[in-house]
PDB file of N, CA and C in Angstrom:
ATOM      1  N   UNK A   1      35.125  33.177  -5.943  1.00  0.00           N
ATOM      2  CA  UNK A   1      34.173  32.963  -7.034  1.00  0.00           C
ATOM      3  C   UNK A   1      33.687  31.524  -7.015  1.00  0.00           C
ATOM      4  N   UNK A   2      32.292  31.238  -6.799  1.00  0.00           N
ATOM      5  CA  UNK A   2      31.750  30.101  -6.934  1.00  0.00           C
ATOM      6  C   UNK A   2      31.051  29.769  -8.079  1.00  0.00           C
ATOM      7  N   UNK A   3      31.370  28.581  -8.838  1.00  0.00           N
ATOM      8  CA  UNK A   3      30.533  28.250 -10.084  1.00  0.00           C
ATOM      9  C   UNK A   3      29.932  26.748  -9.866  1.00  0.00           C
ATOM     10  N   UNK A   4      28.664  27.527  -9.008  1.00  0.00           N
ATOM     11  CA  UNK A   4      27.774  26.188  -8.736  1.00  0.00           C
ATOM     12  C   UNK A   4      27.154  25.774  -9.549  1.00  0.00           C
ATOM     13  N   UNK A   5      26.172  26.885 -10.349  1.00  0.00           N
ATOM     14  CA  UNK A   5      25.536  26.720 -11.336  1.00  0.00           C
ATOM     15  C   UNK A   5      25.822  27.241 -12.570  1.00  0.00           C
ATOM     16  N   UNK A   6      27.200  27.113 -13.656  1.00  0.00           N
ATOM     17  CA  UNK A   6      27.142  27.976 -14.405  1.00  0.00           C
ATOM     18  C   UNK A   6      25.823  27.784 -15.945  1.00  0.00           C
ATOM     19  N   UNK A   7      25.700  26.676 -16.046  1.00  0.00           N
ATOM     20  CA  UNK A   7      24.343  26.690 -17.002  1.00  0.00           C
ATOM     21  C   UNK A   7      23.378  27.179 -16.448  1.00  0.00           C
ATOM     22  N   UNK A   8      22.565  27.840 -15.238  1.00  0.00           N
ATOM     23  CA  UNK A   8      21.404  28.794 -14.736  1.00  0.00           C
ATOM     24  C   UNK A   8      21.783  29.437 -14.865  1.00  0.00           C
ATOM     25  N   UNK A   9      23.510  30.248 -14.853  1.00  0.00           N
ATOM     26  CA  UNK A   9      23.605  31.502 -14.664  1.00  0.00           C
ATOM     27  C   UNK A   9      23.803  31.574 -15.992  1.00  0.00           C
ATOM     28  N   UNK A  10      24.038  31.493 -17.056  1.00  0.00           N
ATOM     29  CA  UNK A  10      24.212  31.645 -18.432  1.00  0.00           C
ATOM     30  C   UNK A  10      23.071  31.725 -19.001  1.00  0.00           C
ATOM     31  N   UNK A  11      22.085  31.081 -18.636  1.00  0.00           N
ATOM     32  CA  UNK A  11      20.980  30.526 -19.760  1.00  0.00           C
ATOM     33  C   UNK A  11      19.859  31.738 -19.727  1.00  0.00           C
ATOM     34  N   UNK A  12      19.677  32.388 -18.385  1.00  0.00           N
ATOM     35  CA  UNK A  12      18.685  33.318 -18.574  1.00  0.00           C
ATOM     36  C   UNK A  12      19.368  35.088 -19.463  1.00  0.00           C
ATOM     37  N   UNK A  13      20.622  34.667 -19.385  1.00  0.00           N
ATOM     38  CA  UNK A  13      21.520  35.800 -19.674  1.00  0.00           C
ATOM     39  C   UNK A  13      21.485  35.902 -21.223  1.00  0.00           C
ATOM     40  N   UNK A  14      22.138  34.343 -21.742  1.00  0.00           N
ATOM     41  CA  UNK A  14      22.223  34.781 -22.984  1.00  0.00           C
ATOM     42  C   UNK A  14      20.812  34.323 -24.030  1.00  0.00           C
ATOM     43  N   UNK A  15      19.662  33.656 -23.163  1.00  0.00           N
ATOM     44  CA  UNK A  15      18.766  33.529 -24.244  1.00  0.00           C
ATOM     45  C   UNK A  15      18.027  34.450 -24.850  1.00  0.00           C
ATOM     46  N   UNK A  16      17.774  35.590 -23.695  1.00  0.00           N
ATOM     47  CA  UNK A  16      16.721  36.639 -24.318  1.00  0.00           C
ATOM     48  C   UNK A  16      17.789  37.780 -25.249  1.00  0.00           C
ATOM     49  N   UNK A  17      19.295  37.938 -25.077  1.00  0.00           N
ATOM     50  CA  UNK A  17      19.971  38.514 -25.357  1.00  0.00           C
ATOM     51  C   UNK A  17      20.515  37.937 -26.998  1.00  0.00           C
ATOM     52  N   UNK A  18      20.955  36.414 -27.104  1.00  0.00           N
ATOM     53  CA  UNK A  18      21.689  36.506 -28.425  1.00  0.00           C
ATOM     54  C   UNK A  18      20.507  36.400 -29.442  1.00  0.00           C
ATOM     55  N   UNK A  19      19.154  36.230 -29.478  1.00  0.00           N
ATOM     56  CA  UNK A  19      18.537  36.651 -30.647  1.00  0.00           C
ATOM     57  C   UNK A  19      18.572  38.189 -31.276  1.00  0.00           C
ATOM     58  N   UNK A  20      18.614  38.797 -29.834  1.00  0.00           N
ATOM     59  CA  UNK A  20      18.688  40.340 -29.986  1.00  0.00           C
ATOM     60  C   UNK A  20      19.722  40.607 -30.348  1.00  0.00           C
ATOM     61  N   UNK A  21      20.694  40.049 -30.142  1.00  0.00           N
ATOM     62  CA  UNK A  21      22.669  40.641 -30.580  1.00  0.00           C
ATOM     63  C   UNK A  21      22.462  40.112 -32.169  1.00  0.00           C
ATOM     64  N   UNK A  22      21.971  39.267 -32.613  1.00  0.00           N
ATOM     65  CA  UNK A  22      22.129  38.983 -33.761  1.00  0.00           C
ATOM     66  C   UNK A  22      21.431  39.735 -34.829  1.00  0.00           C
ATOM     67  N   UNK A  23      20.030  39.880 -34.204  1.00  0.00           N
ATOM     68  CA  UNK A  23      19.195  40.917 -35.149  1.00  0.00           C
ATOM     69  C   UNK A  23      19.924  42.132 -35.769  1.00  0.00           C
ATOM     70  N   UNK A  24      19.962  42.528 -34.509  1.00  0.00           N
ATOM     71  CA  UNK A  24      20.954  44.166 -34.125  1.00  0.00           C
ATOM     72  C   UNK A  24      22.580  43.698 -35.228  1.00  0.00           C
ATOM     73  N   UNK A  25      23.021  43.107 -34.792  1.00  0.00           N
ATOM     74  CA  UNK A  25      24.308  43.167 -35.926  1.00  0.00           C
ATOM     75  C   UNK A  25      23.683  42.342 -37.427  1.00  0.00           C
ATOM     76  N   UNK A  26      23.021  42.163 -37.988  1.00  0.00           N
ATOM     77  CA  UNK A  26      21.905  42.220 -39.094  1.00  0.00           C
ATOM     78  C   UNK A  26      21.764  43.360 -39.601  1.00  0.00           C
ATOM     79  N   UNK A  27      20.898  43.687 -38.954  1.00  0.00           N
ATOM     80  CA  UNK A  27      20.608  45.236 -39.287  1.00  0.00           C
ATOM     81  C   UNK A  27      21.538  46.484 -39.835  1.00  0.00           C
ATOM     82  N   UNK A  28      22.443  46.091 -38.531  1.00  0.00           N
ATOM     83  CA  UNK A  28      24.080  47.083 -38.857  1.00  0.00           C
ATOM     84  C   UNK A  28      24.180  46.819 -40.459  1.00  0.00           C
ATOM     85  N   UNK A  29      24.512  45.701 -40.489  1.00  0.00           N
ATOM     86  CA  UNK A  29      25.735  45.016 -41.754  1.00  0.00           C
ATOM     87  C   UNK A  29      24.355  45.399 -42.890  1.00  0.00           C
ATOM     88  N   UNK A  30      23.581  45.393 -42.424  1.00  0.00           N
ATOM     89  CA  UNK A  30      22.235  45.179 -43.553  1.00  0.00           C
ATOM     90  C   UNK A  30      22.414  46.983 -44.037  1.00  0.00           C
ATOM     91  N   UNK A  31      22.377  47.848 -42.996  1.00  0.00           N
ATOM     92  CA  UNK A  31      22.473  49.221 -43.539  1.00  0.00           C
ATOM     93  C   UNK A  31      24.151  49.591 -43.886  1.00  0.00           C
ATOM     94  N   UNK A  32      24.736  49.249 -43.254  1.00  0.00           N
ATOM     95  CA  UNK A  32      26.360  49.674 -44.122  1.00  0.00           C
ATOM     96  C   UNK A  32      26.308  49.086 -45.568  1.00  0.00           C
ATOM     97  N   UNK A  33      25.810  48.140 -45.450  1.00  0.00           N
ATOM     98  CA  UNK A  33      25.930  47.008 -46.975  1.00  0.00           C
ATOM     99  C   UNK A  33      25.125  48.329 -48.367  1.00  0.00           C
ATOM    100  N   UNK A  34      24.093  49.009 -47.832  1.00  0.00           N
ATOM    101  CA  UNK A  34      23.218  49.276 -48.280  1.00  0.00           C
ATOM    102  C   UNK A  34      23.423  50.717 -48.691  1.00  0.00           C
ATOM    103  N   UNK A  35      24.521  51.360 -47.723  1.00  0.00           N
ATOM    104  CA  UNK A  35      25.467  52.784 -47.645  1.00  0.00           C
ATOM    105  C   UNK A  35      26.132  52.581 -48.867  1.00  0.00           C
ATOM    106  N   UNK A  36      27.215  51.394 -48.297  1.00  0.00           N
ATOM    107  CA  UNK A  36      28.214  51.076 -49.614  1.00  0.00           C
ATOM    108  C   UNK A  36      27.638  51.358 -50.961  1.00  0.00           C
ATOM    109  N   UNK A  37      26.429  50.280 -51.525  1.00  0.00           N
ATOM    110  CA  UNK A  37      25.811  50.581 -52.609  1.00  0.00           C
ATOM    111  C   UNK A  37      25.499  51.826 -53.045  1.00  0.00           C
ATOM    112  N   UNK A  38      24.736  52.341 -52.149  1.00  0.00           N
ATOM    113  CA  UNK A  38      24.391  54.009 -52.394  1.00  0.00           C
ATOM    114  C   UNK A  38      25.144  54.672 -53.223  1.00  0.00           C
ATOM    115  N   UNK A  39      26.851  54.544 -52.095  1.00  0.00           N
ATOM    116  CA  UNK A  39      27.441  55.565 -52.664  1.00  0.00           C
ATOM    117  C   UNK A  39      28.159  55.263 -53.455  1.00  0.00           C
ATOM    118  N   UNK A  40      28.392  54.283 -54.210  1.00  0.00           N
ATOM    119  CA  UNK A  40      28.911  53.352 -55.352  1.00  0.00           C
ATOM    120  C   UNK A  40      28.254  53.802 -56.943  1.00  0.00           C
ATOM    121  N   UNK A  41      27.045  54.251 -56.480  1.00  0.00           N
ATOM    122  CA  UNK A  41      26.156  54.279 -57.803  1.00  0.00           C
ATOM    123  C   UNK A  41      26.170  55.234 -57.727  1.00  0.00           C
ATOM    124  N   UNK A  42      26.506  56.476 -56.821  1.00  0.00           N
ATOM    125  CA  UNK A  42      26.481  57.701 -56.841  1.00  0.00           C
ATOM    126  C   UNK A  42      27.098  58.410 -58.382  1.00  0.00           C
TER     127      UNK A  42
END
């Protein structure tokens, strides 16, 4: 295993990816949050 470049190999990996991982677990927590309530007032 060679780590010549590990900042090139990271950077194209996680930039387009952790805006998207974050949205996406947003969303999750945003609709469970939103379940919970539901069925609370039920």
């Amino acid at each position: 295993m060679k780590h010549a470049n590990p900042v090139s190999l990271e950077r194209p990996f996680w930039s387009p990816l952790a805006p998207h991982a974050t949205l996406v677990a947003q969303s999750i927590w945003k609709n469970s949050f939103l379940f919970n309530v539901r069925e609370k007032m039920k």
